[in-house]
N, C-alpha and C. Protein backbone atom coordinates (compact mmCIF):
# COMPACT_ATOMS: atom_id res chain seq x y z
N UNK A 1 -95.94 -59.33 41.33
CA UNK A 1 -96.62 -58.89 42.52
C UNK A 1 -97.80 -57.98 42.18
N UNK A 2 -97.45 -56.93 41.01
CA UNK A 2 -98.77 -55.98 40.49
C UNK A 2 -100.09 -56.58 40.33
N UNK A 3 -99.45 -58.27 39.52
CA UNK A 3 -100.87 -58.64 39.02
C UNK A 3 -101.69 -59.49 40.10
N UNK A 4 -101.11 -60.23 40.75
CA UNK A 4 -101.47 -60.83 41.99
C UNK A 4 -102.31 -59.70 42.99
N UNK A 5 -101.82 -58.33 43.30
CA UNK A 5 -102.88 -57.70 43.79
C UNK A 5 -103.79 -57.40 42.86
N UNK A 6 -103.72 -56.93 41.64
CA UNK A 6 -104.82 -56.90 40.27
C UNK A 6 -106.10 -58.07 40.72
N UNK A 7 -105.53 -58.81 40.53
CA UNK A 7 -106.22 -60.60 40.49
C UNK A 7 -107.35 -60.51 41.83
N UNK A 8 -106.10 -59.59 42.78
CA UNK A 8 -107.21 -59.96 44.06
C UNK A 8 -107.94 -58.97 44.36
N UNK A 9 -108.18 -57.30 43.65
CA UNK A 9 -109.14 -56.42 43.57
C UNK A 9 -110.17 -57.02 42.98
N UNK A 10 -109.97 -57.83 41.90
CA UNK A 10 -111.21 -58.40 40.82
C UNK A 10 -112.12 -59.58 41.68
N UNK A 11 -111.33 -59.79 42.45
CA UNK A 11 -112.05 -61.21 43.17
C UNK A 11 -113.09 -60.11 44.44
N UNK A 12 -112.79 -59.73 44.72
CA UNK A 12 -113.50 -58.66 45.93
C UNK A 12 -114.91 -57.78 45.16
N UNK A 13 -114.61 -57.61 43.86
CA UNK A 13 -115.74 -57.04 43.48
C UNK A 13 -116.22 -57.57 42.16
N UNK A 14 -117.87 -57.97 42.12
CA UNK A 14 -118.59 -58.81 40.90
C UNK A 14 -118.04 -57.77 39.79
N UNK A 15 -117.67 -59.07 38.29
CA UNK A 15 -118.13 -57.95 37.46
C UNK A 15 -119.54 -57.80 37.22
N UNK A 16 -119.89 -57.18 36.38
CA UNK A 16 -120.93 -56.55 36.24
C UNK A 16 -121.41 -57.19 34.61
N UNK A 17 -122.28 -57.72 34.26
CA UNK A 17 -122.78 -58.29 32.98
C UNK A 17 -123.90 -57.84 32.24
N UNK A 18 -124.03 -57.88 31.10
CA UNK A 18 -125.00 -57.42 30.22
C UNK A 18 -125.22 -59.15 29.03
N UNK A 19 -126.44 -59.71 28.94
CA UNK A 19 -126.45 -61.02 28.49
C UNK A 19 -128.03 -60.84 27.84
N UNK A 20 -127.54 -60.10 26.35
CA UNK A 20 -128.83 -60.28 25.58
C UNK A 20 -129.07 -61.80 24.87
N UNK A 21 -130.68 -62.16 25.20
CA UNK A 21 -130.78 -63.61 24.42
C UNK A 21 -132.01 -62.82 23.75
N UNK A 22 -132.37 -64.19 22.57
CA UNK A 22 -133.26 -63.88 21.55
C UNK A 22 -135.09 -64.66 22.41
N UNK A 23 -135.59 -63.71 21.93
CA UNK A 23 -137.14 -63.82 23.09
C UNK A 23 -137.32 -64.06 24.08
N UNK A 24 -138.55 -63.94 24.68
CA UNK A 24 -138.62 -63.33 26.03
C UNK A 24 -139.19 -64.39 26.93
N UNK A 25 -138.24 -63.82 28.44
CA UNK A 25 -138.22 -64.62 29.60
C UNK A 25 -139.25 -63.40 30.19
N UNK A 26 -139.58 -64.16 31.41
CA UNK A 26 -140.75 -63.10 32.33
C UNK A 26 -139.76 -63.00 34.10
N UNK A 27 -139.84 -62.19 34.45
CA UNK A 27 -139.36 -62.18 35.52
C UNK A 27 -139.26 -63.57 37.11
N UNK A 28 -140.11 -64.28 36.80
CA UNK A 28 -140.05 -65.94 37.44
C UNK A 28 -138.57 -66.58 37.35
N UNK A 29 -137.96 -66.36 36.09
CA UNK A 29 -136.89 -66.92 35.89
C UNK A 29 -135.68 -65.98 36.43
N UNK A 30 -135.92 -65.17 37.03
CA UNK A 30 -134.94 -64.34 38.01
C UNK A 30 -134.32 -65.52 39.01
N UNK A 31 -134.63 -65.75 39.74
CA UNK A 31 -133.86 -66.85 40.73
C UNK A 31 -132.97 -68.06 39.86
N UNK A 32 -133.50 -68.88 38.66
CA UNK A 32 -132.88 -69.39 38.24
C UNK A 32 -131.46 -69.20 37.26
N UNK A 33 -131.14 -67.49 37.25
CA UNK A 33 -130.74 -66.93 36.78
C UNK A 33 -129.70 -66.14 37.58
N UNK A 34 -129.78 -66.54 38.80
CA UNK A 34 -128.83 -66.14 40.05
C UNK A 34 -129.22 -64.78 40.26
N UNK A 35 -130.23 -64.41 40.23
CA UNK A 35 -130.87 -62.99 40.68
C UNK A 35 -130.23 -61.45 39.69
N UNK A 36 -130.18 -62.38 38.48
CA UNK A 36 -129.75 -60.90 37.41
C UNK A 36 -131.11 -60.33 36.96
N UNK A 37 -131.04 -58.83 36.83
CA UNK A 37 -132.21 -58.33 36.13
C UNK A 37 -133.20 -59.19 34.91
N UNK A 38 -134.21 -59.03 34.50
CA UNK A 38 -134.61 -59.79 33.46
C UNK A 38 -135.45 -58.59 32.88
N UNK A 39 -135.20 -58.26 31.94
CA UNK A 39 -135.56 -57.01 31.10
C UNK A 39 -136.01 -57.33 29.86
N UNK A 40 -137.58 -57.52 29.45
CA UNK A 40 -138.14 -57.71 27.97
C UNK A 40 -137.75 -56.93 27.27
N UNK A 41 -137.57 -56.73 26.22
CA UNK A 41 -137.34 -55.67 24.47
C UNK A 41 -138.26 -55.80 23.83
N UNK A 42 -138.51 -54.09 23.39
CA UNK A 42 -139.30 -54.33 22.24
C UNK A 42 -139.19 -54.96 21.24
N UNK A 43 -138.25 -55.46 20.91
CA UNK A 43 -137.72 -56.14 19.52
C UNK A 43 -137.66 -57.46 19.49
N UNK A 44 -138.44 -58.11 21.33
CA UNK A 44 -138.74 -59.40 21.02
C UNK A 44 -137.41 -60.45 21.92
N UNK A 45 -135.87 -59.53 22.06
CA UNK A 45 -135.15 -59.95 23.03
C UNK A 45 -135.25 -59.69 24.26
N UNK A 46 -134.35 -60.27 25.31
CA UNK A 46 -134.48 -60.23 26.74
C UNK A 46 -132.92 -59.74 26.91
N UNK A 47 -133.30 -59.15 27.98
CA UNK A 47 -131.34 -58.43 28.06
C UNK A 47 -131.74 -59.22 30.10
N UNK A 48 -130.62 -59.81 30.29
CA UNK A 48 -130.16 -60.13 31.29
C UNK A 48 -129.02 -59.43 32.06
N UNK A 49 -129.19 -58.64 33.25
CA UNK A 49 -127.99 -57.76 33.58
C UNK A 49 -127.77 -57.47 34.96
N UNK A 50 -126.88 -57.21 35.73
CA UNK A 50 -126.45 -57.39 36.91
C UNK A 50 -124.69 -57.98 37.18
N UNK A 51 -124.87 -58.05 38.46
CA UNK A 51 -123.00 -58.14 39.04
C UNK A 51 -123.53 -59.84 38.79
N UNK A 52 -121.95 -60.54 38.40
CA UNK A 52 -121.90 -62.12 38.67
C UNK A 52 -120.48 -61.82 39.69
N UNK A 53 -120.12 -63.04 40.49
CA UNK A 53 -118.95 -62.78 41.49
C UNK A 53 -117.88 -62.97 40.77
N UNK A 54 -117.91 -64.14 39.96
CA UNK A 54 -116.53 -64.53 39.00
C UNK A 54 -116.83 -65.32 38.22
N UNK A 55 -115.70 -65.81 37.16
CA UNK A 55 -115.83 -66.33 35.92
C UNK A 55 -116.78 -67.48 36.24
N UNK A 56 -116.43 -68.11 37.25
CA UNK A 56 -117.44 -69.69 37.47
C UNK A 56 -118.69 -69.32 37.32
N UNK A 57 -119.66 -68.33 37.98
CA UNK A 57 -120.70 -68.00 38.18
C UNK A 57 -121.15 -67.87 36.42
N UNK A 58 -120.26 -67.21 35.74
CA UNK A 58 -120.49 -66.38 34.37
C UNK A 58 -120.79 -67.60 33.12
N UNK A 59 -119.96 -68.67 33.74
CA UNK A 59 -119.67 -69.62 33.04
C UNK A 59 -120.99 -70.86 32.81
N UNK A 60 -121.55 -70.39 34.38
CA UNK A 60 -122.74 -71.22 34.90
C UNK A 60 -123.81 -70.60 34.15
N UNK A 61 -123.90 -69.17 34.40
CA UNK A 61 -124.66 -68.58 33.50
C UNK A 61 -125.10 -68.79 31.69
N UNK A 62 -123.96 -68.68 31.41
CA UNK A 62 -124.14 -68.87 29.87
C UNK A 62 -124.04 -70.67 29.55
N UNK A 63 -124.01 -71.50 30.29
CA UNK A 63 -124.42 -73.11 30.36
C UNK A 63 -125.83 -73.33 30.91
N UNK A 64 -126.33 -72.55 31.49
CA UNK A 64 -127.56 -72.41 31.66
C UNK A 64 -128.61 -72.19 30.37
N UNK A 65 -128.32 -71.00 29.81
CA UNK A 65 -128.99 -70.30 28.59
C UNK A 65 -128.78 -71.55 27.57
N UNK A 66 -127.35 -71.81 27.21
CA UNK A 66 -127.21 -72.85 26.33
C UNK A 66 -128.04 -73.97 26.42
N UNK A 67 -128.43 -74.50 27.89
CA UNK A 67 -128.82 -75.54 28.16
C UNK A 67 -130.50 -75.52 27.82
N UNK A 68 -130.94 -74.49 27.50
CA UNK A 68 -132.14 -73.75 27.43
C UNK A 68 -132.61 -73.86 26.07
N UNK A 69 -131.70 -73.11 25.42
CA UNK A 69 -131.56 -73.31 23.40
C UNK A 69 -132.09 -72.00 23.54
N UNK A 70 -131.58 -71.55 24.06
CA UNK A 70 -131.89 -69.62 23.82
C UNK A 70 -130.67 -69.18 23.49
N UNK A 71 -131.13 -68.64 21.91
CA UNK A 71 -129.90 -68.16 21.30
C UNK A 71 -129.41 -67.06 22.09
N UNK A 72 -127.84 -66.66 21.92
CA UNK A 72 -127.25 -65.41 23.15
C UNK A 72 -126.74 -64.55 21.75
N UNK A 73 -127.78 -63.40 21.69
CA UNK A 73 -127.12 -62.43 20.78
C UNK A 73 -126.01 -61.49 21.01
N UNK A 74 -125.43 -61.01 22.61
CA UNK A 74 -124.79 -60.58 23.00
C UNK A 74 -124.33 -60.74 24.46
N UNK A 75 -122.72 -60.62 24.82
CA UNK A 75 -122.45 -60.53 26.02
C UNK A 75 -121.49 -58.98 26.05
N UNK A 76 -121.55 -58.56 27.06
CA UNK A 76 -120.50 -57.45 27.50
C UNK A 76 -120.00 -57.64 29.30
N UNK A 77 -118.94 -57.17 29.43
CA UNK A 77 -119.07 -57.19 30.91
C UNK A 77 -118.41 -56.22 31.38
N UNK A 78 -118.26 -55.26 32.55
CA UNK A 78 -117.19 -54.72 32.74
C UNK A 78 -117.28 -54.77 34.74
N UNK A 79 -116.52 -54.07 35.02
CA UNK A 79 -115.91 -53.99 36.47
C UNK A 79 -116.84 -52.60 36.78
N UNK A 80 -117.12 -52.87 38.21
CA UNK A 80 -117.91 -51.49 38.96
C UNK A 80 -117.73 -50.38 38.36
N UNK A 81 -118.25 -49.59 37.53
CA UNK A 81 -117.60 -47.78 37.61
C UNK A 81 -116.87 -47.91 36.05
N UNK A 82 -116.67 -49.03 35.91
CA UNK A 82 -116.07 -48.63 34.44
C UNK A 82 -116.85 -49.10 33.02
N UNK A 83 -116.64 -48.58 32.50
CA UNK A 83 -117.02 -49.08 31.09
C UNK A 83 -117.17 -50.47 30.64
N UNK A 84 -118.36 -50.64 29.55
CA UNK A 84 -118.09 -52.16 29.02
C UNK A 84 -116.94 -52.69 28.57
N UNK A 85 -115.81 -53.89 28.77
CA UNK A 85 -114.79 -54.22 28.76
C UNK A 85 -114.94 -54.96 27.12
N UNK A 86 -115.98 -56.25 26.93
CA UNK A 86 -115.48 -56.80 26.02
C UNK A 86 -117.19 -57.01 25.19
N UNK A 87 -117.40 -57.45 23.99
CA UNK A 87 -118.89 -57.85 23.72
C UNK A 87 -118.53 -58.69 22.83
N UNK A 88 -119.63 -59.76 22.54
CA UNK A 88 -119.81 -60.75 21.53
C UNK A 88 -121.22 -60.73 20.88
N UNK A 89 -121.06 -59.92 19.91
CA UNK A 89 -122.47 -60.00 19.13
C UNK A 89 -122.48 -60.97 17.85
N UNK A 90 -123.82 -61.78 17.92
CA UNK A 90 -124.03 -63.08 17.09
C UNK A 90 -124.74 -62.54 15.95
């Protein structure tokens, strides 16, 4: 019963994502990107960041990029208010 309400706090609120790729997008590609930040780097990467609603959305996201051939040097994600949960650096 704990996790079933768990399950259904997470569904009520986006997590929250951080999705560095290698060179740079310009802000145009915001909509195709489901309206996440699009943030250039000096170093030549793009950090992508904002709430997604759930895994499907997240999933769409990073099949997108893939579909692109933009390498993904990092993901993190965490829940409203808390800390980054998990990262994958390439």
């Amino acid at each position: 019963m704990a996790q079933e309400a768990n399950t259904q706090t997470n569904r009520e609120e986006p997590m929250v994502v951080e999705i560095r790729i290698k060179g740079h997008l310009d802000g145009r590609w915001a909509d195709w990107f489901d309206g996440l930040a699009i943030t250039p780097e000096e170093n030549g990467n793009t950090l992508l960041s904002g709430p997604v609603v759930d895994q499907a959305a997240l999933y769409g996201l990073l099949k997108k990029i893939r579909d692109m051939g933009l390498p993904l040097l990092s993901f993190s994600s965490s829940q409203p208010g808390e800390s980054k949960t998990s990262q994958v650096n390439a």
